[in-house]
PDB file of N, CA and C in Angstrom:
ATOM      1  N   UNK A   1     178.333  -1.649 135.029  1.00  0.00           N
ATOM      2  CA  UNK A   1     178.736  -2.957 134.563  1.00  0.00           C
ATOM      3  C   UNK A   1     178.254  -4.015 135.536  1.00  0.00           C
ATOM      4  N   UNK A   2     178.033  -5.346 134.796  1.00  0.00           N
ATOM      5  CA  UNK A   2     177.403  -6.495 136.070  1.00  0.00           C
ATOM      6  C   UNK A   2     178.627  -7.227 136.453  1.00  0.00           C
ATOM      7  N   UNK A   3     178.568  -7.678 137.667  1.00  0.00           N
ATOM      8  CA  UNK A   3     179.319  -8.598 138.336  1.00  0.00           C
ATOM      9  C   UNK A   3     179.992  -9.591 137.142  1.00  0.00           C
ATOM     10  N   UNK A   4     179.137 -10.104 136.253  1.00  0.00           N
ATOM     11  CA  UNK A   4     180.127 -11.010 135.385  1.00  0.00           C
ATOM     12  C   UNK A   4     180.884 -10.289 134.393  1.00  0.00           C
ATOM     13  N   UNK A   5     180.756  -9.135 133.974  1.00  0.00           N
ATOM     14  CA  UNK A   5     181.144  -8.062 132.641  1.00  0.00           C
ATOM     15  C   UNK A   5     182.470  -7.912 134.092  1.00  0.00           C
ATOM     16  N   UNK A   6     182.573  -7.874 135.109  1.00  0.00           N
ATOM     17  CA  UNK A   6     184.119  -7.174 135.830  1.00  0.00           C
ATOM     18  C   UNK A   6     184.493  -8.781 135.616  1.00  0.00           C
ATOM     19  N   UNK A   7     184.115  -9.898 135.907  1.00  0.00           N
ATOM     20  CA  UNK A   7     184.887 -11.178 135.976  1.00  0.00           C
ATOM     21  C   UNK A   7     185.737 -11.318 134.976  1.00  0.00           C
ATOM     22  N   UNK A   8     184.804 -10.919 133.638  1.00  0.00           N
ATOM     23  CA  UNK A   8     185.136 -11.108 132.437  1.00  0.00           C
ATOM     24  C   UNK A   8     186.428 -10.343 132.141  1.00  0.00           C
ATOM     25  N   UNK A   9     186.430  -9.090 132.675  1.00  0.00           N
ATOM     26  CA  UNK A   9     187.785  -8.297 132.484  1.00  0.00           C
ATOM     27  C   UNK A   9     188.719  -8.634 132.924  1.00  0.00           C
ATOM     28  N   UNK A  10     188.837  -9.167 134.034  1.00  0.00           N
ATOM     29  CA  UNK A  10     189.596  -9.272 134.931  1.00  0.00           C
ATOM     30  C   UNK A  10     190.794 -10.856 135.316  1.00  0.00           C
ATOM     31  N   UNK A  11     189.549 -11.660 133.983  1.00  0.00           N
ATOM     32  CA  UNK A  11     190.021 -13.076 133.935  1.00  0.00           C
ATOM     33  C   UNK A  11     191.381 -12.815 132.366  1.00  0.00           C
ATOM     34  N   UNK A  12     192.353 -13.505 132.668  1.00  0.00           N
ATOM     35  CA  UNK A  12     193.204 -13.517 131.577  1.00  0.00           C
ATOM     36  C   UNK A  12     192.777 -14.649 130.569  1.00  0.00           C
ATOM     37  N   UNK A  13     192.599 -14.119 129.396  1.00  0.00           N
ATOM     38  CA  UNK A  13     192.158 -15.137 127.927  1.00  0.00           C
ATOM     39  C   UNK A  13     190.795 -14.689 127.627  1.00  0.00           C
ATOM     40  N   UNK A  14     190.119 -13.839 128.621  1.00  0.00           N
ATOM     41  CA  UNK A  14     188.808 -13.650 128.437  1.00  0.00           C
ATOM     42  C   UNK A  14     188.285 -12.729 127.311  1.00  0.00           C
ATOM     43  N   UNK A  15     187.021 -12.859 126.754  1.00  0.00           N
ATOM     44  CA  UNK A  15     187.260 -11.713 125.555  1.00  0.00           C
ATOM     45  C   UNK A  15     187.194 -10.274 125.749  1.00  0.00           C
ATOM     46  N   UNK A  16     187.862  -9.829 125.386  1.00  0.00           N
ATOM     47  CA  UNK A  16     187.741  -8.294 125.674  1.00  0.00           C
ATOM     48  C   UNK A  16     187.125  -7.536 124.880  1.00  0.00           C
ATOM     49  N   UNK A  17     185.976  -7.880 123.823  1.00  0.00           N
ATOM     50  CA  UNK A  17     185.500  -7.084 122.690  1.00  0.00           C
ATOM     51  C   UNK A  17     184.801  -6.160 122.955  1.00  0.00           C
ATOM     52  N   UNK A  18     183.766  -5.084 122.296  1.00  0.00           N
ATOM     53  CA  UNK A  18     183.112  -4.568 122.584  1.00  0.00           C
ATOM     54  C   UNK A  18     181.782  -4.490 121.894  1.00  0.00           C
ATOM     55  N   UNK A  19     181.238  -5.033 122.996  1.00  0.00           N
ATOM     56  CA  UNK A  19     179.400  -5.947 121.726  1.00  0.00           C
ATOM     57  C   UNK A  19     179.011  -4.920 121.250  1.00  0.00           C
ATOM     58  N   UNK A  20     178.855  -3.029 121.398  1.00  0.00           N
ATOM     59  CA  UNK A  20     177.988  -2.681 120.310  1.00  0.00           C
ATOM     60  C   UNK A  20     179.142  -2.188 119.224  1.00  0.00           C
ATOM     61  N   UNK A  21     180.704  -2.102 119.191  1.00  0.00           N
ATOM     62  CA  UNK A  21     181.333  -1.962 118.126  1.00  0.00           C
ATOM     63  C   UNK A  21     181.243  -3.763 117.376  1.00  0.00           C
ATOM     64  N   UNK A  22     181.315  -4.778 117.529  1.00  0.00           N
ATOM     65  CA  UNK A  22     181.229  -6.003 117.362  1.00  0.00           C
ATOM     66  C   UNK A  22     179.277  -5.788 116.304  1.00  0.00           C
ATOM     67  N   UNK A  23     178.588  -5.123 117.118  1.00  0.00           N
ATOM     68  CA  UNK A  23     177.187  -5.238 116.529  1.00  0.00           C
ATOM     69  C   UNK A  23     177.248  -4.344 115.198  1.00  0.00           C
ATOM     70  N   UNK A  24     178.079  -3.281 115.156  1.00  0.00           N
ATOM     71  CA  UNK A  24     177.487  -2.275 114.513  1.00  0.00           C
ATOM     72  C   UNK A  24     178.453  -2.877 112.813  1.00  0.00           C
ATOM     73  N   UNK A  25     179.187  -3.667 113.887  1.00  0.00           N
ATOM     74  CA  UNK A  25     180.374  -3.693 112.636  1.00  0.00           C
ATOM     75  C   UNK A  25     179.793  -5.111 111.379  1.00  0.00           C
ATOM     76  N   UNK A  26     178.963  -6.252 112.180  1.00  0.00           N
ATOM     77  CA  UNK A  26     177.880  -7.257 111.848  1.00  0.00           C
ATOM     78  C   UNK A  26     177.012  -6.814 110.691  1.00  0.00           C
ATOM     79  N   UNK A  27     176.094  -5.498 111.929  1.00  0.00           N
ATOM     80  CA  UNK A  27     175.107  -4.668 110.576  1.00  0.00           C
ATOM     81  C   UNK A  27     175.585  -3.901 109.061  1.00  0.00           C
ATOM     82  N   UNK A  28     176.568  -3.775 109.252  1.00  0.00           N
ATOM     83  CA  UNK A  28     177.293  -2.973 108.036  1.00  0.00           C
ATOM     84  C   UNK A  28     178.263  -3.808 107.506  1.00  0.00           C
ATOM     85  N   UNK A  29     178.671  -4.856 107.465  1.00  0.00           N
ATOM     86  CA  UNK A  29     178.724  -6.219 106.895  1.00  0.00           C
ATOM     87  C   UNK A  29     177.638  -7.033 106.212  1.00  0.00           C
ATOM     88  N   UNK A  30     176.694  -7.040 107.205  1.00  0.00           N
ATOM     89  CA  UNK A  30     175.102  -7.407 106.481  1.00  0.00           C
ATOM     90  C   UNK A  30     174.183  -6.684 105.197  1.00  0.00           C
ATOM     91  N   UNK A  31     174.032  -5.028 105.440  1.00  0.00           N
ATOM     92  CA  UNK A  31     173.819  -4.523 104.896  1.00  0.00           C
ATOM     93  C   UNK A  31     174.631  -4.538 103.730  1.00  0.00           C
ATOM     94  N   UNK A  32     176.217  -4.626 103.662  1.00  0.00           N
ATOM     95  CA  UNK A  32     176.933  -4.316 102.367  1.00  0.00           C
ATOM     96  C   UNK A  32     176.489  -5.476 101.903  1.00  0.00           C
ATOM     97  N   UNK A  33     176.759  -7.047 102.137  1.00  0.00           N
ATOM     98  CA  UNK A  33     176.042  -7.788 101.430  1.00  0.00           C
ATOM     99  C   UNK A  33     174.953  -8.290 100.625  1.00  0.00           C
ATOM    100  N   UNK A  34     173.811  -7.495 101.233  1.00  0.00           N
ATOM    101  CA  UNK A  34     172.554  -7.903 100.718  1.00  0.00           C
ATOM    102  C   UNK A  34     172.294  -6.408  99.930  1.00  0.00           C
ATOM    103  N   UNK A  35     172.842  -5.324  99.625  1.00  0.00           N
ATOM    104  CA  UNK A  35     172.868  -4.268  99.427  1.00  0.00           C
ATOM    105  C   UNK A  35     173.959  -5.024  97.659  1.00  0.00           C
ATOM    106  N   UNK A  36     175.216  -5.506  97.970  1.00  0.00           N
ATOM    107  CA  UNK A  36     175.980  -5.975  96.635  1.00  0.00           C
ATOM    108  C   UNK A  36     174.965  -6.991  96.116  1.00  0.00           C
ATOM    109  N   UNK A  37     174.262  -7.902  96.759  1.00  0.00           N
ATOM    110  CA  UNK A  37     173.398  -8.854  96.351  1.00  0.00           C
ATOM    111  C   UNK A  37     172.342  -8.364  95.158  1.00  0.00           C
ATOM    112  N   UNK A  38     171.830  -7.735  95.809  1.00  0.00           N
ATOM    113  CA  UNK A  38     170.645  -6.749  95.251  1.00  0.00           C
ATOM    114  C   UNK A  38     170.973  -5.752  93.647  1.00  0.00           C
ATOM    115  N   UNK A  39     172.117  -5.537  94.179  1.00  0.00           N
ATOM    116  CA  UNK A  39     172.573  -4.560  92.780  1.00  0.00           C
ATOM    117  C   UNK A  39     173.263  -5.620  91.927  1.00  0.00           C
ATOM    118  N   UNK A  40     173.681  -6.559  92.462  1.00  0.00           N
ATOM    119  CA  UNK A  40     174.270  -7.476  90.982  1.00  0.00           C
ATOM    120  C   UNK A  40     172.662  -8.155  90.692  1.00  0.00           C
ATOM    121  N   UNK A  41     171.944  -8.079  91.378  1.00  0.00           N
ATOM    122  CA  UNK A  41     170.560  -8.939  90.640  1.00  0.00           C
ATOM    123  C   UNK A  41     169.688  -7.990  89.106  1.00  0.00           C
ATOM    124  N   UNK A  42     169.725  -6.383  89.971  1.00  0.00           N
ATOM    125  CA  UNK A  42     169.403  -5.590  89.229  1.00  0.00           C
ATOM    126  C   UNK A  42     169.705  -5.193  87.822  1.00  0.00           C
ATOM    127  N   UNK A  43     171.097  -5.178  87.805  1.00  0.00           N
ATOM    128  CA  UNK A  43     172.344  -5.489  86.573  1.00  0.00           C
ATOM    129  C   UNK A  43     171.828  -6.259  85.881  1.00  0.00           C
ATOM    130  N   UNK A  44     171.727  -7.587  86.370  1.00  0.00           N
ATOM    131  CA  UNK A  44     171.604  -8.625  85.424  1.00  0.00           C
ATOM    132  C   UNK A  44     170.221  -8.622  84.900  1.00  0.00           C
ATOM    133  N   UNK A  45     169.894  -8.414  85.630  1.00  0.00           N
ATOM    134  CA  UNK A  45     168.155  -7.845  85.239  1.00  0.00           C
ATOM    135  C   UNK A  45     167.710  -7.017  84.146  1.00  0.00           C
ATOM    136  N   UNK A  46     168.269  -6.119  84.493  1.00  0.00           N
ATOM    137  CA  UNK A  46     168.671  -4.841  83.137  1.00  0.00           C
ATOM    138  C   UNK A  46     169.227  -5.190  82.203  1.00  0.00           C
ATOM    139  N   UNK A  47     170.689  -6.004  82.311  1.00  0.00           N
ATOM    140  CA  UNK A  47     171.404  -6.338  80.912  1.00  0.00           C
ATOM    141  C   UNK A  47     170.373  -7.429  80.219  1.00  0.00           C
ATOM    142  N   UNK A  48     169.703  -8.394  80.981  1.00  0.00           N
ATOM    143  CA  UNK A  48     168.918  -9.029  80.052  1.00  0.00           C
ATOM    144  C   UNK A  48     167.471  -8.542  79.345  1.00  0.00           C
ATOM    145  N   UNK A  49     167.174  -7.140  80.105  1.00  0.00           N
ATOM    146  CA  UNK A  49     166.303  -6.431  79.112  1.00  0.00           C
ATOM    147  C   UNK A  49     166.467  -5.742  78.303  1.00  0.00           C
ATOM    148  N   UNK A  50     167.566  -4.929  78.286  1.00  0.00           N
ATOM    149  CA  UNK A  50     168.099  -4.254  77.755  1.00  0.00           C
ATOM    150  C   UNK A  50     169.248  -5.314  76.160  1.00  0.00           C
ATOM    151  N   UNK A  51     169.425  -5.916  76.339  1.00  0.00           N
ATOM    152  CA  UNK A  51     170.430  -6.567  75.129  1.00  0.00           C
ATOM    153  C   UNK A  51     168.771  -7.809  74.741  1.00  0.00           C
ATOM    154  N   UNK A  52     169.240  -6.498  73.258  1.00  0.00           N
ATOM    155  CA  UNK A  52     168.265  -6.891  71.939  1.00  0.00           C
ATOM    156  C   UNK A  52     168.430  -8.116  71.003  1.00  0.00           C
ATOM    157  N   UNK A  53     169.703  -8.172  71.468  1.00  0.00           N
ATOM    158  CA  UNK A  53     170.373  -9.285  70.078  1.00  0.00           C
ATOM    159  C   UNK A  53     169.838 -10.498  69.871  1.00  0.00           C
ATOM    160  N   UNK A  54     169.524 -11.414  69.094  1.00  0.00           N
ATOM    161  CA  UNK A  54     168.479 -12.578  69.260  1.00  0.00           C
ATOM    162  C   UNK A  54     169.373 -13.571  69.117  1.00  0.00           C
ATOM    163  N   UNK A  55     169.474 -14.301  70.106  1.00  0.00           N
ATOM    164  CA  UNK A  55     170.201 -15.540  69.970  1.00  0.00           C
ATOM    165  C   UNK A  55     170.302 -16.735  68.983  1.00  0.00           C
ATOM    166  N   UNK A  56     171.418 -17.059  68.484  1.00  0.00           N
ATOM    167  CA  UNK A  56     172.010 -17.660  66.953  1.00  0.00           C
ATOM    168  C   UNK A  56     172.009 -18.857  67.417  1.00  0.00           C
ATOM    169  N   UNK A  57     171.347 -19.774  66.394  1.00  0.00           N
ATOM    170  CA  UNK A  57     171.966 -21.404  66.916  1.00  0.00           C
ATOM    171  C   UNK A  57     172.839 -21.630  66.096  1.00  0.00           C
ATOM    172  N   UNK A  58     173.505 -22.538  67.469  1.00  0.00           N
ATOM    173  CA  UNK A  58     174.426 -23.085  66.904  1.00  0.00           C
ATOM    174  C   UNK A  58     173.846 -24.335  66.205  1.00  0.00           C
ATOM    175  N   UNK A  59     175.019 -25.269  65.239  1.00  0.00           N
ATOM    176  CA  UNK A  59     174.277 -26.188  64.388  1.00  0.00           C
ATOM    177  C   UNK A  59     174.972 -27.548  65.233  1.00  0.00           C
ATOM    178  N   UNK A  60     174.587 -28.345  65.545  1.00  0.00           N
ATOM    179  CA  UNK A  60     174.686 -29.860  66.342  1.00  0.00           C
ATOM    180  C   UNK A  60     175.320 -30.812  65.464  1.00  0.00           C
ATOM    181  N   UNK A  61     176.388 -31.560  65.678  1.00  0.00           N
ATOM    182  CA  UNK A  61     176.821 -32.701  64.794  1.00  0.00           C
ATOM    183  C   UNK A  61     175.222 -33.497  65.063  1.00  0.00           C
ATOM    184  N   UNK A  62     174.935 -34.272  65.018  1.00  0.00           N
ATOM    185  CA  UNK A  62     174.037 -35.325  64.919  1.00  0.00           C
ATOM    186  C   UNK A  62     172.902 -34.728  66.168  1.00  0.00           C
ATOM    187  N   UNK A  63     172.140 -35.408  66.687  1.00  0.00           N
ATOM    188  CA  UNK A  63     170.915 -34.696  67.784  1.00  0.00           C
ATOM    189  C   UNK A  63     171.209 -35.305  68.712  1.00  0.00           C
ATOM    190  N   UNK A  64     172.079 -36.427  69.565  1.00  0.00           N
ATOM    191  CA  UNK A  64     172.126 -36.551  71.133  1.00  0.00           C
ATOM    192  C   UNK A  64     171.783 -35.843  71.542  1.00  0.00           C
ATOM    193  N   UNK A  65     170.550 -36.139  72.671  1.00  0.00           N
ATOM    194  CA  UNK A  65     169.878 -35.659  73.788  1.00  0.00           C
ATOM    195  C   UNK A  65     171.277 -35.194  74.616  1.00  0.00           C
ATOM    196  N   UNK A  66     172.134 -35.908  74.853  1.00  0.00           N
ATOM    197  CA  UNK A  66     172.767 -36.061  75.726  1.00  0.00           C
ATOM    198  C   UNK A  66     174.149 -34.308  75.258  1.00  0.00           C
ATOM    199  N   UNK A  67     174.327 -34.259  74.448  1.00  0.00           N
ATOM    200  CA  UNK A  67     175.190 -33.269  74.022  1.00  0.00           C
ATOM    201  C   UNK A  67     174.138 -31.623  73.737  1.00  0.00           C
ATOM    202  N   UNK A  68     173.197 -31.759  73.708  1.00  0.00           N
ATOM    203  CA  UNK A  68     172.174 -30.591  74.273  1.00  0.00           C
ATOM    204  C   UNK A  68     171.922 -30.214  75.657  1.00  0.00           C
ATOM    205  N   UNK A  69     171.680 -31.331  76.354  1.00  0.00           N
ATOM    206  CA  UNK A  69     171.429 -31.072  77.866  1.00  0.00           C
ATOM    207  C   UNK A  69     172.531 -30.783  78.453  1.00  0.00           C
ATOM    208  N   UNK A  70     173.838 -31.254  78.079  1.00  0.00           N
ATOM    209  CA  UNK A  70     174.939 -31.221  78.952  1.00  0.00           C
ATOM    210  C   UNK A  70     175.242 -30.207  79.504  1.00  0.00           C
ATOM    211  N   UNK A  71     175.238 -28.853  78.592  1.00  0.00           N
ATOM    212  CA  UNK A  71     175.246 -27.550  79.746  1.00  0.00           C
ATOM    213  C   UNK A  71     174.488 -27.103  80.832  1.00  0.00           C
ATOM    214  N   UNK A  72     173.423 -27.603  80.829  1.00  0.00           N
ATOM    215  CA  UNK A  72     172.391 -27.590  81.484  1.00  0.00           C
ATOM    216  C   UNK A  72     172.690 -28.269  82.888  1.00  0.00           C
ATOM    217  N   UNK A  73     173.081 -29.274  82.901  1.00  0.00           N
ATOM    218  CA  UNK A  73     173.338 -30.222  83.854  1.00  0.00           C
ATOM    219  C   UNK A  73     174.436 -29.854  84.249  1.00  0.00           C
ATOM    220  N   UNK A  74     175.452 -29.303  83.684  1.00  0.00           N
ATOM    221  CA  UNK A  74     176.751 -28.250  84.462  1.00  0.00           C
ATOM    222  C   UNK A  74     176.136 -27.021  84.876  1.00  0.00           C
ATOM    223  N   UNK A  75     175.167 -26.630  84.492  1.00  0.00           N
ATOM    224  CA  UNK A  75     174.557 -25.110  85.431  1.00  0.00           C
ATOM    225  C   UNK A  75     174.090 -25.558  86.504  1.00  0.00           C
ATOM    226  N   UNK A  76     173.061 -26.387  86.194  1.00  0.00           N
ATOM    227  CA  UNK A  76     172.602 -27.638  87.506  1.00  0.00           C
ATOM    228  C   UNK A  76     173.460 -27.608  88.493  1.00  0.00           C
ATOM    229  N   UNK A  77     174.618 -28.183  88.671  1.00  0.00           N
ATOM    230  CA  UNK A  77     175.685 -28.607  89.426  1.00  0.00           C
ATOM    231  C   UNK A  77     176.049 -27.809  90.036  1.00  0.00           C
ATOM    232  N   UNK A  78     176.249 -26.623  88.877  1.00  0.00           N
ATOM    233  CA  UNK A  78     177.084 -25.306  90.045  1.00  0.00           C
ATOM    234  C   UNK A  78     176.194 -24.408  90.714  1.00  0.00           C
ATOM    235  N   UNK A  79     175.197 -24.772  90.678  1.00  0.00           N
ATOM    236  CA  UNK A  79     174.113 -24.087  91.591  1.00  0.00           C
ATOM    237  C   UNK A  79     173.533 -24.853  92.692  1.00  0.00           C
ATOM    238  N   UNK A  80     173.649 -26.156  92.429  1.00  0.00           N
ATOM    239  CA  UNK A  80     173.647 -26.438  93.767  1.00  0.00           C
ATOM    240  C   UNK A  80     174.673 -26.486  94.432  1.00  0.00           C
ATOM    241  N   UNK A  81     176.077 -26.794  93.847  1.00  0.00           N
ATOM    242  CA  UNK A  81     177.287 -26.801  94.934  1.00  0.00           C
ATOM    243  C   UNK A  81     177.590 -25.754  95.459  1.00  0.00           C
ATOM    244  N   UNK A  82     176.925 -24.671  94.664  1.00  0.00           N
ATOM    245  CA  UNK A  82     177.019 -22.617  95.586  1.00  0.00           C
ATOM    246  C   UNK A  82     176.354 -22.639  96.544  1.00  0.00           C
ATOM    247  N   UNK A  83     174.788 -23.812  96.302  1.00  0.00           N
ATOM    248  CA  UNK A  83     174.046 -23.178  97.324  1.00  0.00           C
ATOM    249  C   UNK A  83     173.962 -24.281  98.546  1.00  0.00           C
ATOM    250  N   UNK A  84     174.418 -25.390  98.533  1.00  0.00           N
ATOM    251  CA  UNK A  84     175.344 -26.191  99.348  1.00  0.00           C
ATOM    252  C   UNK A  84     176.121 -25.523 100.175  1.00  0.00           C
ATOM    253  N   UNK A  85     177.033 -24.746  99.496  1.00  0.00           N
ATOM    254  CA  UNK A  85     178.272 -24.002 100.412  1.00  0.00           C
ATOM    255  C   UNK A  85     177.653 -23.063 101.362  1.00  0.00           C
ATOM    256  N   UNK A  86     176.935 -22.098 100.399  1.00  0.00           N
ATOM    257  CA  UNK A  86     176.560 -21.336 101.145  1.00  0.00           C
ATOM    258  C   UNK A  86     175.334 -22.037 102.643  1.00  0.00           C
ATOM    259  N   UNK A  87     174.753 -22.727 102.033  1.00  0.00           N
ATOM    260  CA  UNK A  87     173.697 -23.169 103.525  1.00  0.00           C
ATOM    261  C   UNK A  87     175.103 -23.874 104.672  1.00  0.00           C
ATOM    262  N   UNK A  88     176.218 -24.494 103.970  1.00  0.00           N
ATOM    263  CA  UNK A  88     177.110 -24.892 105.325  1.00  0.00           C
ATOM    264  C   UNK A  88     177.440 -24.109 105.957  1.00  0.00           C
ATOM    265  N   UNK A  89     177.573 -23.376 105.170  1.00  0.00           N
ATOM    266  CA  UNK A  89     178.457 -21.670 106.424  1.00  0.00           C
ATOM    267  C   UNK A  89     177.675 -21.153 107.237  1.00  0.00           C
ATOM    268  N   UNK A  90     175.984 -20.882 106.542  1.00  0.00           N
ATOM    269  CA  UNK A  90     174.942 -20.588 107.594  1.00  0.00           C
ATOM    270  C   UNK A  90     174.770 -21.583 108.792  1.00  0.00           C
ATOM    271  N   UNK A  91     175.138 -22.603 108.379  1.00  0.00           N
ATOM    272  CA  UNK A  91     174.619 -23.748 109.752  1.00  0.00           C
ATOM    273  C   UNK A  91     175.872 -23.448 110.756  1.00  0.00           C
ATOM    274  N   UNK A  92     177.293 -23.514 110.133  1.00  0.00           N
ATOM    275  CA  UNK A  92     177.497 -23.810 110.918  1.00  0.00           C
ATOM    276  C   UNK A  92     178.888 -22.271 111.774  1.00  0.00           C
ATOM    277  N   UNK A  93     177.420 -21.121 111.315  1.00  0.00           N
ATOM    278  CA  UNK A  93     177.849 -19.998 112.006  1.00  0.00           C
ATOM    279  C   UNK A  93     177.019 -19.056 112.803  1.00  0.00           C
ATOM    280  N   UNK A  94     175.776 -19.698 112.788  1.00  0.00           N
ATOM    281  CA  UNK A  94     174.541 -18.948 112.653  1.00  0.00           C
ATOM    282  C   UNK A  94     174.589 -18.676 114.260  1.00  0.00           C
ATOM    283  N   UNK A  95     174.952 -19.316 115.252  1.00  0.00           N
ATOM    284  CA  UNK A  95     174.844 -19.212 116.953  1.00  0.00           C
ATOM    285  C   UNK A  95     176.044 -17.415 116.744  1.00  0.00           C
ATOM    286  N   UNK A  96     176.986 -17.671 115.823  1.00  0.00           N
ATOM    287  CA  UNK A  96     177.904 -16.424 116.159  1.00  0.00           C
ATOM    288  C   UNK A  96     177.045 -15.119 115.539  1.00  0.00           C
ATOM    289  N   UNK A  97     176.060 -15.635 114.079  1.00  0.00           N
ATOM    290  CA  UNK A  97     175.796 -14.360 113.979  1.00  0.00           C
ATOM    291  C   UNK A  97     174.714 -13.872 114.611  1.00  0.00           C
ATOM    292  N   UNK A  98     173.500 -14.807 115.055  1.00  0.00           N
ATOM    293  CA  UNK A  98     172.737 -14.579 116.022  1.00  0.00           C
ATOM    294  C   UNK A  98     173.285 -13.553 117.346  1.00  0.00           C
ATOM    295  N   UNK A  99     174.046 -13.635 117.930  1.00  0.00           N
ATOM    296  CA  UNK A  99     174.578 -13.333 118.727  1.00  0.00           C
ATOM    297  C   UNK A  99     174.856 -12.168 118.051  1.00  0.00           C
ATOM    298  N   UNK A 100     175.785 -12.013 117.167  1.00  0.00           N
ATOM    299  CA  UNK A 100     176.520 -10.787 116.934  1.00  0.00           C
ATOM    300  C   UNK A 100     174.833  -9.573 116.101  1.00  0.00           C
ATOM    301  N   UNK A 101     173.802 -10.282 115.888  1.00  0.00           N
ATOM    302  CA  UNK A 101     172.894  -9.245 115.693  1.00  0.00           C
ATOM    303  C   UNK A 101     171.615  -9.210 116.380  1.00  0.00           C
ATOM    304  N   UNK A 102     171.750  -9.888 117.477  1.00  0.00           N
ATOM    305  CA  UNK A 102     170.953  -9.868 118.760  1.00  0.00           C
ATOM    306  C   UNK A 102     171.279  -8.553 119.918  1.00  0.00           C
ATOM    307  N   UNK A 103     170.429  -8.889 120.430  1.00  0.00           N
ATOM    308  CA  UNK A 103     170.548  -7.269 121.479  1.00  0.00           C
ATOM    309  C   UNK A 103     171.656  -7.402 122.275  1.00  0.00           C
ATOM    310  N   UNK A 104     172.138  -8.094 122.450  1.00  0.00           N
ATOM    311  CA  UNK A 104     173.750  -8.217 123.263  1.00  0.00           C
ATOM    312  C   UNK A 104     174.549  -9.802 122.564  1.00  0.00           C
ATOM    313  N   UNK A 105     176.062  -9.300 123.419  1.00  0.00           N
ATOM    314  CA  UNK A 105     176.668 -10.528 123.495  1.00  0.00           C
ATOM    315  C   UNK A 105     177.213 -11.057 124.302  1.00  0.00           C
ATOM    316  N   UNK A 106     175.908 -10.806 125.360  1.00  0.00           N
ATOM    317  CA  UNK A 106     176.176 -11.068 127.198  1.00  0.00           C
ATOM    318  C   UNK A 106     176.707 -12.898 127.061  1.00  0.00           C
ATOM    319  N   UNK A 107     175.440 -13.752 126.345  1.00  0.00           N
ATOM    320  CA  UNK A 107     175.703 -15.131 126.322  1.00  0.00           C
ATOM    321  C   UNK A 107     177.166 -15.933 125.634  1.00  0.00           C
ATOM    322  N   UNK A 108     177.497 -14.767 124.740  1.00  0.00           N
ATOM    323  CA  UNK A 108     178.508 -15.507 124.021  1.00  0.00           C
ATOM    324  C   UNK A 108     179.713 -15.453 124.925  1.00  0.00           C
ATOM    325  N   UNK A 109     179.877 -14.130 125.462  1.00  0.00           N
ATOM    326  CA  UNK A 109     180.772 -13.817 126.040  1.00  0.00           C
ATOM    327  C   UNK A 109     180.728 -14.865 127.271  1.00  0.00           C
ATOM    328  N   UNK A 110     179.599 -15.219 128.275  1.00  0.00           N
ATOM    329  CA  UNK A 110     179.692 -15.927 129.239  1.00  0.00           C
ATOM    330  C   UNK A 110     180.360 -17.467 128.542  1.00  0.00           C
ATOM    331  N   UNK A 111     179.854 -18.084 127.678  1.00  0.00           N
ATOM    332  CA  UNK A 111     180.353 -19.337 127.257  1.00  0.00           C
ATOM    333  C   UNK A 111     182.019 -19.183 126.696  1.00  0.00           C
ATOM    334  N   UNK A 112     182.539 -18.304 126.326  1.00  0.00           N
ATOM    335  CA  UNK A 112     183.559 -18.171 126.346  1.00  0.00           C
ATOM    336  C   UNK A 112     184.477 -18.137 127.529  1.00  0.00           C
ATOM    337  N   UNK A 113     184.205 -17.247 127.965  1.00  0.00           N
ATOM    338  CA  UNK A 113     184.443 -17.268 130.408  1.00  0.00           C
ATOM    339  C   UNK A 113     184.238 -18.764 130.195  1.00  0.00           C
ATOM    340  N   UNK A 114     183.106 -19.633 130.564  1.00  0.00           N
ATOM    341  CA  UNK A 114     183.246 -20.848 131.039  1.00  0.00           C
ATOM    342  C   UNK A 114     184.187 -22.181 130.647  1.00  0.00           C
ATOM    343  N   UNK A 115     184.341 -21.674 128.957  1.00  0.00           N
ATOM    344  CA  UNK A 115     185.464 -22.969 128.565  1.00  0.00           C
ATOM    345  C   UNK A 115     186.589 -22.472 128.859  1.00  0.00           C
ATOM    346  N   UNK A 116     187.373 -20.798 128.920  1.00  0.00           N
ATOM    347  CA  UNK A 116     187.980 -20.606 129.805  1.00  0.00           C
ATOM    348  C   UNK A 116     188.468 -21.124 130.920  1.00  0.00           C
ATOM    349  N   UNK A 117     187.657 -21.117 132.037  1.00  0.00           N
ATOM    350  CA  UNK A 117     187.473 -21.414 133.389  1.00  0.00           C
ATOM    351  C   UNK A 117     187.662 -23.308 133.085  1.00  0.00           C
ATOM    352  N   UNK A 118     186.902 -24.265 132.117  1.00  0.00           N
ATOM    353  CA  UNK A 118     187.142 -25.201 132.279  1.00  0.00           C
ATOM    354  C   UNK A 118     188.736 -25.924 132.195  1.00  0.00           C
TER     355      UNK A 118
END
């Protein structure tokens, strides 16, 4: 162990984790995600080749542009406000997961010690 890994133990509030159970536990979090990602893409993939049925119109009171597009512009919306959310969480987590799937978590752990110590 290095001189700062005993500080670190030894200081009260300090973290006590263990970076490759912390790493391993990251990768298999990661993997299940992009692993569920992948298979709900596939699904949907399949159900839309697979389902034959030919789509029925419906019949329109009068032709507004505006009462055709409208679903459209609600799919619009909720795809960007998903993918909004999702880019905030990446910004503003990305130093923890860096860390947590980087070759150690010598740095995180030291900045933790130091606001500690402050």
């Amino acid at each position: 162990m290095s001189n700062q890994t005993d500080q670190a133990i030894s200081m009260p509030g300090a973290p006590k984790w263990n970076e490759e159970r912390k790493r391993g536990q990251m990768k298999f979090y990661l993997t299940l995600t992009v692993t569920l990602v992948v298979g709900i893409w596939v699904a949907i993939i399949y159900w839309v080749i697979v389902s034959q049925t030919p789509a029925k119109g419906i019949p329109i009171e009068g032709n507004s542009l505006l009462i055709i597009l409208a679903p459209v512009l609600a799919a619009a919306t909720g795809v960007e406000r998903t993918l909004e959310s999702f880019f905030n969480v990446i910004e503003n987590t990305f130093k923890t997961m860096v860390a947590y799937l980087g070759r150690g978590l010598r740095w995180l752990k030291n900045s933790e010690i130091e606001v500690q110590q402050a």
